[in-house]
PDB file of N, CA and C in Angstrom:
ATOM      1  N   UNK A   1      48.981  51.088 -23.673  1.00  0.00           N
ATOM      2  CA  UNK A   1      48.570  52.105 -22.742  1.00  0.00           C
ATOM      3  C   UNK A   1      47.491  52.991 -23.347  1.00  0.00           C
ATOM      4  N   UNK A   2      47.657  53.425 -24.742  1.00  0.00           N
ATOM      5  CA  UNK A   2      46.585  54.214 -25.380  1.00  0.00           C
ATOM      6  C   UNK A   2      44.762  53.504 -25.398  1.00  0.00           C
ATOM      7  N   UNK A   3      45.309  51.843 -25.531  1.00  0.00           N
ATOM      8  CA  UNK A   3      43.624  51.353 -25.681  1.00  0.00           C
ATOM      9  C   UNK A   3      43.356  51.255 -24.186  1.00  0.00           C
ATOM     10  N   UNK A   4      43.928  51.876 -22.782  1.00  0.00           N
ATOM     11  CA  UNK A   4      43.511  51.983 -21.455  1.00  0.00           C
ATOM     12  C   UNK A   4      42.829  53.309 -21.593  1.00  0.00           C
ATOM     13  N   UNK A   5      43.743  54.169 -22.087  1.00  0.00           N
ATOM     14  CA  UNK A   5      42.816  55.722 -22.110  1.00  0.00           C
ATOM     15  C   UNK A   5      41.696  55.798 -22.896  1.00  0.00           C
ATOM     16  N   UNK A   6      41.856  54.817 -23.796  1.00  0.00           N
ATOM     17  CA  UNK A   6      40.577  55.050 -24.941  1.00  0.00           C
ATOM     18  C   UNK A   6      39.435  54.302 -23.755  1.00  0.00           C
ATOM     19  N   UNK A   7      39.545  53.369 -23.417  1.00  0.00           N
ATOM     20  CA  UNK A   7      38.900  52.455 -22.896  1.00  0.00           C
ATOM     21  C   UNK A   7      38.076  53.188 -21.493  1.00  0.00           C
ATOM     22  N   UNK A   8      39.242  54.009 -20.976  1.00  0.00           N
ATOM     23  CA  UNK A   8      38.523  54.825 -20.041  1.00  0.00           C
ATOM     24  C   UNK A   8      38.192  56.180 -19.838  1.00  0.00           C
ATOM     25  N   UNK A   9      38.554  56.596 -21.246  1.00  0.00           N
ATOM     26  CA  UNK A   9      37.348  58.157 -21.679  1.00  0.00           C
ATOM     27  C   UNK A   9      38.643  58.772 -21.335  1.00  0.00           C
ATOM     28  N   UNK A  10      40.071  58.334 -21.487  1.00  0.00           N
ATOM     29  CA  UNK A  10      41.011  59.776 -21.067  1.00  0.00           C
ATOM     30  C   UNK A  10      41.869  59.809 -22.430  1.00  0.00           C
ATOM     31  N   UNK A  11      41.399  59.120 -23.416  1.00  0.00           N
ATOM     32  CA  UNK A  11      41.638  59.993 -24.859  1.00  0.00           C
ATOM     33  C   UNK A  11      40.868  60.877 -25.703  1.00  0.00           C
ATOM     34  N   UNK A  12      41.911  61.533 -26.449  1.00  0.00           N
ATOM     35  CA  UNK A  12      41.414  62.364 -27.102  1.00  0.00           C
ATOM     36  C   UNK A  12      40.464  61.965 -28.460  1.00  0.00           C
ATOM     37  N   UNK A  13      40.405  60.903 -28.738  1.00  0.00           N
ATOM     38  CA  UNK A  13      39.752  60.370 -30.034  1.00  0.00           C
ATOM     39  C   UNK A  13      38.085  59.875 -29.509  1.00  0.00           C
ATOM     40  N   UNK A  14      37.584  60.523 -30.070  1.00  0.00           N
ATOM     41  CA  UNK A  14      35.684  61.206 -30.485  1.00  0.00           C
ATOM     42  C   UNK A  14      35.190  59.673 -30.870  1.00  0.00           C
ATOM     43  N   UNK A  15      35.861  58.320 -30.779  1.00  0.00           N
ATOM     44  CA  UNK A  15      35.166  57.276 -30.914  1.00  0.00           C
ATOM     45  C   UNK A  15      35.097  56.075 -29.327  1.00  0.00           C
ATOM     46  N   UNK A  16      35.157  57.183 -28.346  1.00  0.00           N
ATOM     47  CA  UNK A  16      34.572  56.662 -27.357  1.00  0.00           C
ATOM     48  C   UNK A  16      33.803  55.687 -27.166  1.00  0.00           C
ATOM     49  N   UNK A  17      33.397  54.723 -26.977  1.00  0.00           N
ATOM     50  CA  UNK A  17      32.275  53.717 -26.577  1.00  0.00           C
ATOM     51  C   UNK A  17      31.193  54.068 -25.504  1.00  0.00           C
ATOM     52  N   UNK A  18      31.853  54.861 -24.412  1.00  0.00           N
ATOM     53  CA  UNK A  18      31.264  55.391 -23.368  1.00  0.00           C
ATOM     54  C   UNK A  18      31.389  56.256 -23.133  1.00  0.00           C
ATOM     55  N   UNK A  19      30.704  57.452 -23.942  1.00  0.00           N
ATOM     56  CA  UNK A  19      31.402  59.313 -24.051  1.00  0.00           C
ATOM     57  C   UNK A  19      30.428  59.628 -22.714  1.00  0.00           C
ATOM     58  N   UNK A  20      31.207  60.751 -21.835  1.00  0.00           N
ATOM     59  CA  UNK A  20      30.539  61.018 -20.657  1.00  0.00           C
ATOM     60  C   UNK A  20      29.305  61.638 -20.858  1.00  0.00           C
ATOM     61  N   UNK A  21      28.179  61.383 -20.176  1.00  0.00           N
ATOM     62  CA  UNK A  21      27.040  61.301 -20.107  1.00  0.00           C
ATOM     63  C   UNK A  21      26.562  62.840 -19.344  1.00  0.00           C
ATOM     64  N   UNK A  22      25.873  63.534 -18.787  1.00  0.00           N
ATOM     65  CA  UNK A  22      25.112  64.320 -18.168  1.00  0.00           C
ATOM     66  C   UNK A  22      23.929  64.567 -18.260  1.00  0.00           C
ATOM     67  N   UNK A  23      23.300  64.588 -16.868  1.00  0.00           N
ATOM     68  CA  UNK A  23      21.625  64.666 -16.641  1.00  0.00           C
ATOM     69  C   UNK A  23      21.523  66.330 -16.648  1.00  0.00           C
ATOM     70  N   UNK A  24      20.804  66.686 -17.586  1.00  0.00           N
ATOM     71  CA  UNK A  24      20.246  67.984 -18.014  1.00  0.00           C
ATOM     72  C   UNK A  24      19.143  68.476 -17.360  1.00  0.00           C
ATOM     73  N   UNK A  25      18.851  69.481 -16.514  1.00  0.00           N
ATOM     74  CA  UNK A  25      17.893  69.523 -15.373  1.00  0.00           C
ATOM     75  C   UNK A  25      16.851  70.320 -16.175  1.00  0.00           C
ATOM     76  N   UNK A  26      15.466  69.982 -16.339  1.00  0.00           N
ATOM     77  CA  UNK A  26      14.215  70.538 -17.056  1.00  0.00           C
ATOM     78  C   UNK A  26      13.816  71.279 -16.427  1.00  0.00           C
ATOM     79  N   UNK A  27      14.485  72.602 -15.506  1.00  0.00           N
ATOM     80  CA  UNK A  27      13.445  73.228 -14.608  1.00  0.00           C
ATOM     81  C   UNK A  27      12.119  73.764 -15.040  1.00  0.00           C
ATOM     82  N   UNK A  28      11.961  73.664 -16.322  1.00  0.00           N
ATOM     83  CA  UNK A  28      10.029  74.071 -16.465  1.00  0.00           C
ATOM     84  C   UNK A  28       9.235  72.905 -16.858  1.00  0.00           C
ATOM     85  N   UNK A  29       9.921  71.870 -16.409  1.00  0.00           N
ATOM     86  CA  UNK A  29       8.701  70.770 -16.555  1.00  0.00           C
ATOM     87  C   UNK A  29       7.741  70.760 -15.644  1.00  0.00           C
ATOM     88  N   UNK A  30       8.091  71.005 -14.353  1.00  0.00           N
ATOM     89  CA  UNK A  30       7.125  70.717 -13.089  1.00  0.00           C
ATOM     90  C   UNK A  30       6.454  69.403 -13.487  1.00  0.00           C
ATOM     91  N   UNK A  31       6.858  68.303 -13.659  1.00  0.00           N
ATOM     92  CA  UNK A  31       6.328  67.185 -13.729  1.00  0.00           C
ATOM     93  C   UNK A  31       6.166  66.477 -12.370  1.00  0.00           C
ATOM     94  N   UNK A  32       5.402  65.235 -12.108  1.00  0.00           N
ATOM     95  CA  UNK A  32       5.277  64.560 -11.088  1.00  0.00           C
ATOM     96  C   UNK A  32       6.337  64.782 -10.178  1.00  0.00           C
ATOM     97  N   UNK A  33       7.248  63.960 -10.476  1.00  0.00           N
ATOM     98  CA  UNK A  33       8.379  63.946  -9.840  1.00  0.00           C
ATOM     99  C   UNK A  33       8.637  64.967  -9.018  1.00  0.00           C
ATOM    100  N   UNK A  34       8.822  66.422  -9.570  1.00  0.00           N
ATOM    101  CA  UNK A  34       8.458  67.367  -9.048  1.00  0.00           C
ATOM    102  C   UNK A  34       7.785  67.880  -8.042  1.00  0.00           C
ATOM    103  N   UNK A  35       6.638  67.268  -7.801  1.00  0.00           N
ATOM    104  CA  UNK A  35       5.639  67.374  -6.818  1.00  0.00           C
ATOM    105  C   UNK A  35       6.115  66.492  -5.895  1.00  0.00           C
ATOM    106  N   UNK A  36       6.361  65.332  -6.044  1.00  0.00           N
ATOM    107  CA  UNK A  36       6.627  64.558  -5.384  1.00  0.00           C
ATOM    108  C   UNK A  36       8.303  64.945  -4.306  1.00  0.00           C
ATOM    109  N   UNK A  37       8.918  65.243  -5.306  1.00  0.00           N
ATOM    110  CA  UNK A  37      10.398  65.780  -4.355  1.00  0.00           C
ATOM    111  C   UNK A  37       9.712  67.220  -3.215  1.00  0.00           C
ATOM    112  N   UNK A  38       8.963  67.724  -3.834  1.00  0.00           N
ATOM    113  CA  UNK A  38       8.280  68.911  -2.819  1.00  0.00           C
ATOM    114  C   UNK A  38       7.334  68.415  -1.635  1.00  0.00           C
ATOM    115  N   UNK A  39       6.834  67.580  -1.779  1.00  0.00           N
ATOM    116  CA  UNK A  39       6.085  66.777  -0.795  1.00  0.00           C
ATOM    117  C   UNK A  39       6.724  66.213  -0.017  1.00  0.00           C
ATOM    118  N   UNK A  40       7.965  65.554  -0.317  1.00  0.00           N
ATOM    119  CA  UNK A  40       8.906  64.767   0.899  1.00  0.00           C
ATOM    120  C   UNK A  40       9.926  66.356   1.116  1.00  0.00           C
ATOM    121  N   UNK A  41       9.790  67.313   0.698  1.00  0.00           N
ATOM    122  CA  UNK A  41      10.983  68.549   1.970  1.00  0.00           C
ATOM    123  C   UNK A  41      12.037  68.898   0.700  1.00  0.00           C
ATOM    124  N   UNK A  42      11.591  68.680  -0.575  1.00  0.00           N
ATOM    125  CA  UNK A  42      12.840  69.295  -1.500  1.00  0.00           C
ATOM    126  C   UNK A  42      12.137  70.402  -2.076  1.00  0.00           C
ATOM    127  N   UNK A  43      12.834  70.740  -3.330  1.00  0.00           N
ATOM    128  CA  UNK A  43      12.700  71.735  -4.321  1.00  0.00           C
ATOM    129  C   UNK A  43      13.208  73.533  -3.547  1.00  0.00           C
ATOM    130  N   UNK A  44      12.980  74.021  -4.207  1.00  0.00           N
ATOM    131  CA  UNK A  44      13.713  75.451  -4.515  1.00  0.00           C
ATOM    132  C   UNK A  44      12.540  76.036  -3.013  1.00  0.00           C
ATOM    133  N   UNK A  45      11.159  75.672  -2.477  1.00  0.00           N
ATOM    134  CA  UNK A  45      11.035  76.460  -1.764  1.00  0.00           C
ATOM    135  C   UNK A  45      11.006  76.037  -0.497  1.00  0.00           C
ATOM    136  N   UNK A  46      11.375  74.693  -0.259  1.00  0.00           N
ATOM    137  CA  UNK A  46      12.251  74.478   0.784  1.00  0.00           C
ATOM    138  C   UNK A  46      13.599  74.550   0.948  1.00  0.00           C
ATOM    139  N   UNK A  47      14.563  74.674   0.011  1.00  0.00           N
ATOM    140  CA  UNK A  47      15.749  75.596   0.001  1.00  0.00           C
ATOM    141  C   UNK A  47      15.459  77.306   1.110  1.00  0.00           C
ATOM    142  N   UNK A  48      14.021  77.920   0.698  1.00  0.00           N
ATOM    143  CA  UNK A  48      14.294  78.999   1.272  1.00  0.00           C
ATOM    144  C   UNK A  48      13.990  79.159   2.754  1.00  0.00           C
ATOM    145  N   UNK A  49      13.546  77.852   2.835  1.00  0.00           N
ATOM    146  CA  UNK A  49      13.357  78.028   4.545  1.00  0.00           C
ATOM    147  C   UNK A  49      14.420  77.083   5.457  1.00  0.00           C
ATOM    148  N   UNK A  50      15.289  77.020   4.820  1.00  0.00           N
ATOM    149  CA  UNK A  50      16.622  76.582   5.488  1.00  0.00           C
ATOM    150  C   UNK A  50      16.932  77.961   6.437  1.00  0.00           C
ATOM    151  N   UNK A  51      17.569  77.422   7.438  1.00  0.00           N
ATOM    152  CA  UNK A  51      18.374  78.337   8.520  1.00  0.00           C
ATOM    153  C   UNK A  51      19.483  78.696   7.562  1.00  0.00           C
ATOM    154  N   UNK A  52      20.648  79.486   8.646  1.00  0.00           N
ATOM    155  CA  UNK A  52      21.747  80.174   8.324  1.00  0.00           C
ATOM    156  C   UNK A  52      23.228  79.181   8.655  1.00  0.00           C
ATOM    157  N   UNK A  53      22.606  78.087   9.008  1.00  0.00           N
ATOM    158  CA  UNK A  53      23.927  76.863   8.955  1.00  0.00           C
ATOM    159  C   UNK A  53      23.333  75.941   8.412  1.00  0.00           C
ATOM    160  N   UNK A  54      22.502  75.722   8.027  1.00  0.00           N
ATOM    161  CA  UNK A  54      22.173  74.824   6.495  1.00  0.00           C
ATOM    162  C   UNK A  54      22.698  75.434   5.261  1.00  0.00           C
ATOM    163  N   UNK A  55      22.200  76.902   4.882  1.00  0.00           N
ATOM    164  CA  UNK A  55      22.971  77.689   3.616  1.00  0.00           C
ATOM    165  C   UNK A  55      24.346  77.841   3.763  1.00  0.00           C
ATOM    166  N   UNK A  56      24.902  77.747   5.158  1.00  0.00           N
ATOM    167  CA  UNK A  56      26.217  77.543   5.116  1.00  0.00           C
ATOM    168  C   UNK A  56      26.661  76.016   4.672  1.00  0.00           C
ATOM    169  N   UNK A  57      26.379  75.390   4.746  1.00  0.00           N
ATOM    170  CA  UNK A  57      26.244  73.833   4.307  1.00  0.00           C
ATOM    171  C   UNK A  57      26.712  73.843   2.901  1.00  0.00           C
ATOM    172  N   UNK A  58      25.627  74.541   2.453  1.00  0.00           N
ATOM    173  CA  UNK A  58      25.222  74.114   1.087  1.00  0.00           C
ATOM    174  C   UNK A  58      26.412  75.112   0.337  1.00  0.00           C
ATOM    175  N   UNK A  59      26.641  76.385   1.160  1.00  0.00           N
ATOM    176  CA  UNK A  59      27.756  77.561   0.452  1.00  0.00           C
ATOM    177  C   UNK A  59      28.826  76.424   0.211  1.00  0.00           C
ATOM    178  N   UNK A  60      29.422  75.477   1.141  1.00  0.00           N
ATOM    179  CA  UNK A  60      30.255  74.916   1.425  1.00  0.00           C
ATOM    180  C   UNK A  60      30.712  73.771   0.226  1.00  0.00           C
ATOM    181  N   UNK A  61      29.945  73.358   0.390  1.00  0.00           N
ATOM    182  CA  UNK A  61      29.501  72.141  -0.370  1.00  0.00           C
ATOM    183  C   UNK A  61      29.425  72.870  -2.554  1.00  0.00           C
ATOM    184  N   UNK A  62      28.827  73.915  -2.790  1.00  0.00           N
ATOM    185  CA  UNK A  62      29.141  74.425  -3.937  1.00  0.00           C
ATOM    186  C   UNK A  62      30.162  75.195  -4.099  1.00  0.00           C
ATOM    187  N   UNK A  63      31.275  76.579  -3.444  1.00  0.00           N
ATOM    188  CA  UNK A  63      31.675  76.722  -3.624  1.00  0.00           C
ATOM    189  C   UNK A  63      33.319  76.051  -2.872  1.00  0.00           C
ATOM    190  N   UNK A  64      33.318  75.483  -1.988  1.00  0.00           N
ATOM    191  CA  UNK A  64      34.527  74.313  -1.641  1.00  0.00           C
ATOM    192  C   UNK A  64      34.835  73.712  -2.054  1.00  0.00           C
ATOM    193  N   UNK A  65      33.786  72.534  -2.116  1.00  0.00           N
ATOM    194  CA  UNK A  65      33.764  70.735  -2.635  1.00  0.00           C
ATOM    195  C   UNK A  65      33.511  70.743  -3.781  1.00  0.00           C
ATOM    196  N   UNK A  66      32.798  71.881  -5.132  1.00  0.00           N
ATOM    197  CA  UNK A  66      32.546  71.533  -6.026  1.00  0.00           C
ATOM    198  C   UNK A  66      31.162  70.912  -6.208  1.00  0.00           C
ATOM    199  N   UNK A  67      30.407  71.156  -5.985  1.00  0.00           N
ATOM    200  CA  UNK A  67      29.528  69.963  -5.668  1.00  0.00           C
ATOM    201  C   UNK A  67      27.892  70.907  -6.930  1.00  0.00           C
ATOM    202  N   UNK A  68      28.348  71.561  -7.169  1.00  0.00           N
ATOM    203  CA  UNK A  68      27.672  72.625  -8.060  1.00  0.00           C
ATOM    204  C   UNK A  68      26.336  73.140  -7.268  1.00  0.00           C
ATOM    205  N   UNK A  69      25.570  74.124  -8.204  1.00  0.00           N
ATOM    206  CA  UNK A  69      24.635  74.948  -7.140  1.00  0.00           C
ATOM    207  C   UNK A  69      23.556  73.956  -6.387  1.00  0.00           C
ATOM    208  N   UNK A  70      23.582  74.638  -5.510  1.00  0.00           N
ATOM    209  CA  UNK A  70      22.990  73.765  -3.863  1.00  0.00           C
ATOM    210  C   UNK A  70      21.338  74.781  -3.723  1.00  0.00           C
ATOM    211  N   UNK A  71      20.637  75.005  -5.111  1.00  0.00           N
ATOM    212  CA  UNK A  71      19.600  75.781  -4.427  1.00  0.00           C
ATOM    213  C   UNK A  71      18.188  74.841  -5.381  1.00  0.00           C
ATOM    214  N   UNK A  72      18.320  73.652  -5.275  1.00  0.00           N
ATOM    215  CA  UNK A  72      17.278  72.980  -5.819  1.00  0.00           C
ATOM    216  C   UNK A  72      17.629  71.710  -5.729  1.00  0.00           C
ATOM    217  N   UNK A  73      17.707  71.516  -4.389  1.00  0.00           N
ATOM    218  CA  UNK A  73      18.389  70.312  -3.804  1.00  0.00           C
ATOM    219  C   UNK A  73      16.800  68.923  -3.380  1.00  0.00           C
ATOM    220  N   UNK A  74      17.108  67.701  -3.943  1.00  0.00           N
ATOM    221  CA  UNK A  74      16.325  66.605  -3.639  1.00  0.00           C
ATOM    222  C   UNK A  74      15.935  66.839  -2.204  1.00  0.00           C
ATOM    223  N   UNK A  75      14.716  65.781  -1.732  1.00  0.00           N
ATOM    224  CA  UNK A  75      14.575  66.012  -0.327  1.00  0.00           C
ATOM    225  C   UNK A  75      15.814  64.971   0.534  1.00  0.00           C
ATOM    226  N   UNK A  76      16.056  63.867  -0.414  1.00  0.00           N
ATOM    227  CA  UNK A  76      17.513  63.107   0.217  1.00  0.00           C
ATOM    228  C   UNK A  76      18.767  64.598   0.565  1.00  0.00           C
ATOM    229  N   UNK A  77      19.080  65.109  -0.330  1.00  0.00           N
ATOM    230  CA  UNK A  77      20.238  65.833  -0.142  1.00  0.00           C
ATOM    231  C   UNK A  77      20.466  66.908   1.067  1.00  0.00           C
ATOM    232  N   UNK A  78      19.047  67.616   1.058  1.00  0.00           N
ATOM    233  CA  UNK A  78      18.186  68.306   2.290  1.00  0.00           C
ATOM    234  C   UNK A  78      18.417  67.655   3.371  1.00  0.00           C
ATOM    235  N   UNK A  79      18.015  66.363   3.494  1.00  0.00           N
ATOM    236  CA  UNK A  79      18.257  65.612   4.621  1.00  0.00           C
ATOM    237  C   UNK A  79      19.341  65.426   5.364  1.00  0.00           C
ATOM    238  N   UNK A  80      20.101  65.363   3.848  1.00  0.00           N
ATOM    239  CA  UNK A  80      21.972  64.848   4.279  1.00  0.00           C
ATOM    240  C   UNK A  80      22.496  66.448   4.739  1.00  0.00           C
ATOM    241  N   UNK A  81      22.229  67.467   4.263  1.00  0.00           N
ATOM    242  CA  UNK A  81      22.484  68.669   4.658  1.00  0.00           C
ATOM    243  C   UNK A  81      22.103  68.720   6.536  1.00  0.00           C
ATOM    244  N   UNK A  82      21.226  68.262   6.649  1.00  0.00           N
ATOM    245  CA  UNK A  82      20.304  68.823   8.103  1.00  0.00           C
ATOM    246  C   UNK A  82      21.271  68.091   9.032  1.00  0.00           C
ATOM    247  N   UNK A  83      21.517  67.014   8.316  1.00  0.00           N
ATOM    248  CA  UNK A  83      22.124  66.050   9.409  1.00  0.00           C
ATOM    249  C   UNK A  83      23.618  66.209   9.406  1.00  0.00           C
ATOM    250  N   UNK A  84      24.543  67.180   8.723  1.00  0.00           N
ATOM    251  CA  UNK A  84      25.536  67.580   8.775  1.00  0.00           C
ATOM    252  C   UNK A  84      25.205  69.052   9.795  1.00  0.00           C
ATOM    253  N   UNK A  85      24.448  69.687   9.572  1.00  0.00           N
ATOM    254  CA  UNK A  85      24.199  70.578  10.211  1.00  0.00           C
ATOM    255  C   UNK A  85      23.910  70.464  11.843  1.00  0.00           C
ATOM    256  N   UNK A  86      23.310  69.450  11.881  1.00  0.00           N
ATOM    257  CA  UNK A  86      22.861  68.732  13.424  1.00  0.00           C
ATOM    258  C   UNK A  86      24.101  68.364  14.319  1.00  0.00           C
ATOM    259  N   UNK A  87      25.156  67.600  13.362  1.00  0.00           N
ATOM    260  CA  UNK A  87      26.469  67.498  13.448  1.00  0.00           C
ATOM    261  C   UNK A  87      27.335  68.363  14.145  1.00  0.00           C
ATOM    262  N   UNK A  88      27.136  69.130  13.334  1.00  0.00           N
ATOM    263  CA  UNK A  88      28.267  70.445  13.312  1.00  0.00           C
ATOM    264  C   UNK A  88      27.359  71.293  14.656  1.00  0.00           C
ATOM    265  N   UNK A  89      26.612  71.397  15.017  1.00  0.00           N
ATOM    266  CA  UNK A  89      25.481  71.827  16.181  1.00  0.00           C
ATOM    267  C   UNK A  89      26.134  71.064  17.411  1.00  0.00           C
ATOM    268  N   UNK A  90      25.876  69.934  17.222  1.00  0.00           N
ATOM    269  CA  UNK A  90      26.335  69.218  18.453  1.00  0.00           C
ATOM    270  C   UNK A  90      28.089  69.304  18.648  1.00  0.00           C
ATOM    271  N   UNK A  91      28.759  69.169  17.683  1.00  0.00           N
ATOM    272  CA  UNK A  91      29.995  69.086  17.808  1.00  0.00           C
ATOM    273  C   UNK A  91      30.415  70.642  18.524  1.00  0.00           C
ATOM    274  N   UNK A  92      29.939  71.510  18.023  1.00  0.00           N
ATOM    275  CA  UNK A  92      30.088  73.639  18.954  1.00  0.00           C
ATOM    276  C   UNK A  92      29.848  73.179  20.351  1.00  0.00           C
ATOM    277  N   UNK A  93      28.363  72.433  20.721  1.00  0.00           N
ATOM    278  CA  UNK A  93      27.867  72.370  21.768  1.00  0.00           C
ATOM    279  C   UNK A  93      28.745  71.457  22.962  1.00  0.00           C
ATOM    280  N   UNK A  94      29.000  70.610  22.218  1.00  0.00           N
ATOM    281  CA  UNK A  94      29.992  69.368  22.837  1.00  0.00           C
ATOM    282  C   UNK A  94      31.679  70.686  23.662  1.00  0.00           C
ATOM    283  N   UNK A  95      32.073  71.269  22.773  1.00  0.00           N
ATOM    284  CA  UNK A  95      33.007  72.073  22.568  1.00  0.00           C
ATOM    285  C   UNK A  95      32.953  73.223  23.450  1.00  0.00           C
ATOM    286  N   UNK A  96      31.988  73.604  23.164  1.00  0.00           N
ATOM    287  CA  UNK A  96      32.013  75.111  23.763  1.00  0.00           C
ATOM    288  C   UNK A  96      31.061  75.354  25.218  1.00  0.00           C
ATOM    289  N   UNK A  97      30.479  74.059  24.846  1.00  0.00           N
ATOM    290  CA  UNK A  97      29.166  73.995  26.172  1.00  0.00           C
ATOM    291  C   UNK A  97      27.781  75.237  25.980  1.00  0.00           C
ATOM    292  N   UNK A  98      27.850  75.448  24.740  1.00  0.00           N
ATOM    293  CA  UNK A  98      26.912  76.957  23.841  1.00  0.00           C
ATOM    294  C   UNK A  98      26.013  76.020  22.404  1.00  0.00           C
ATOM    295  N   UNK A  99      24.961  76.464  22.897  1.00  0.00           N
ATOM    296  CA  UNK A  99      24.169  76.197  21.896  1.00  0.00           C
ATOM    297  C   UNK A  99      24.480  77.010  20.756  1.00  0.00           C
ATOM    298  N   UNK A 100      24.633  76.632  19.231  1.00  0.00           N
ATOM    299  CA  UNK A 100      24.756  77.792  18.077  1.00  0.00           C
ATOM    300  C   UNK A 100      23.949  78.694  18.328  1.00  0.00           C
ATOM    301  N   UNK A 101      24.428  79.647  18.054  1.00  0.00           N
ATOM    302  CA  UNK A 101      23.980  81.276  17.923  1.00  0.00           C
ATOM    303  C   UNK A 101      22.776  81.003  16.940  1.00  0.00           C
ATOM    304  N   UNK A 102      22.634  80.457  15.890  1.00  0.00           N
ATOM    305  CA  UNK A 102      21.903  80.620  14.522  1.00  0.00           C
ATOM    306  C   UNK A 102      20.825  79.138  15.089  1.00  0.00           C
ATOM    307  N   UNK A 103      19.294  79.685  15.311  1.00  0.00           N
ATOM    308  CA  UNK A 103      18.085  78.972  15.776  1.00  0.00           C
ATOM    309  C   UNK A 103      17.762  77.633  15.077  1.00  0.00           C
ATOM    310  N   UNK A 104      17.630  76.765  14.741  1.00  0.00           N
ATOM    311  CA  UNK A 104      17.317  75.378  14.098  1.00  0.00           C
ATOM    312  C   UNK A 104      16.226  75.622  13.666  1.00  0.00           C
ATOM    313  N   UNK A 105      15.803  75.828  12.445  1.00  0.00           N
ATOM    314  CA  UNK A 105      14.459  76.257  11.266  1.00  0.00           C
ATOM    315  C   UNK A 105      13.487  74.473  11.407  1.00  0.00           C
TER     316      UNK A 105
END
């Protein structure tokens, strides 16, 4: 049972084979990439032109789900946000027969 935990990172012994990994975010590189996620609808200043049920999205999603801070989000994740938001829009509307209160940015 111990060479299962070793095997799958849930022991305590520092000779791991596959010690968990993490992507370290360079926010002062501004490299390509960079430009490029801003050109397709990401980065930090399209974060600020999200509506008030997209940042609810994203509140949701970091402090609920865990999902860590939601304010320098890819243009994929943006997307997946909008379209939960579109969701949750239609589902009030379906419901209540009321368009959301909060305008679609």
């Amino acid at each position: 049972m111990d060479a299962l935990k070793n095997l799958t990172g849930g022991g305590n012994n520092n000779n791991n084979r596959n010690p968990p990994t993490e992507k370290v975010k360079d926010e002062s590189s501004g490299g390509f990439m960079d430009s490029v996620n801003s050109a397709l609808g990401g980065g930090k200043k399209s974060e600020q032109n999200e509506d008030a049920l997209d940042k609810g999205v994203d509140w949701v999603q970091e402090h609920v789900l865990g999902q860590g801070p939601q304010d320098n989000e890819s243009a994929f994740e943006q997307a997946k946000d909008e379209q939960i938001s579109d969701f949750i829009r239609g589902q009030y509307k379906s419901t209540t027969g009321k368009e959301v209160p909060v305008k679609d940015k």
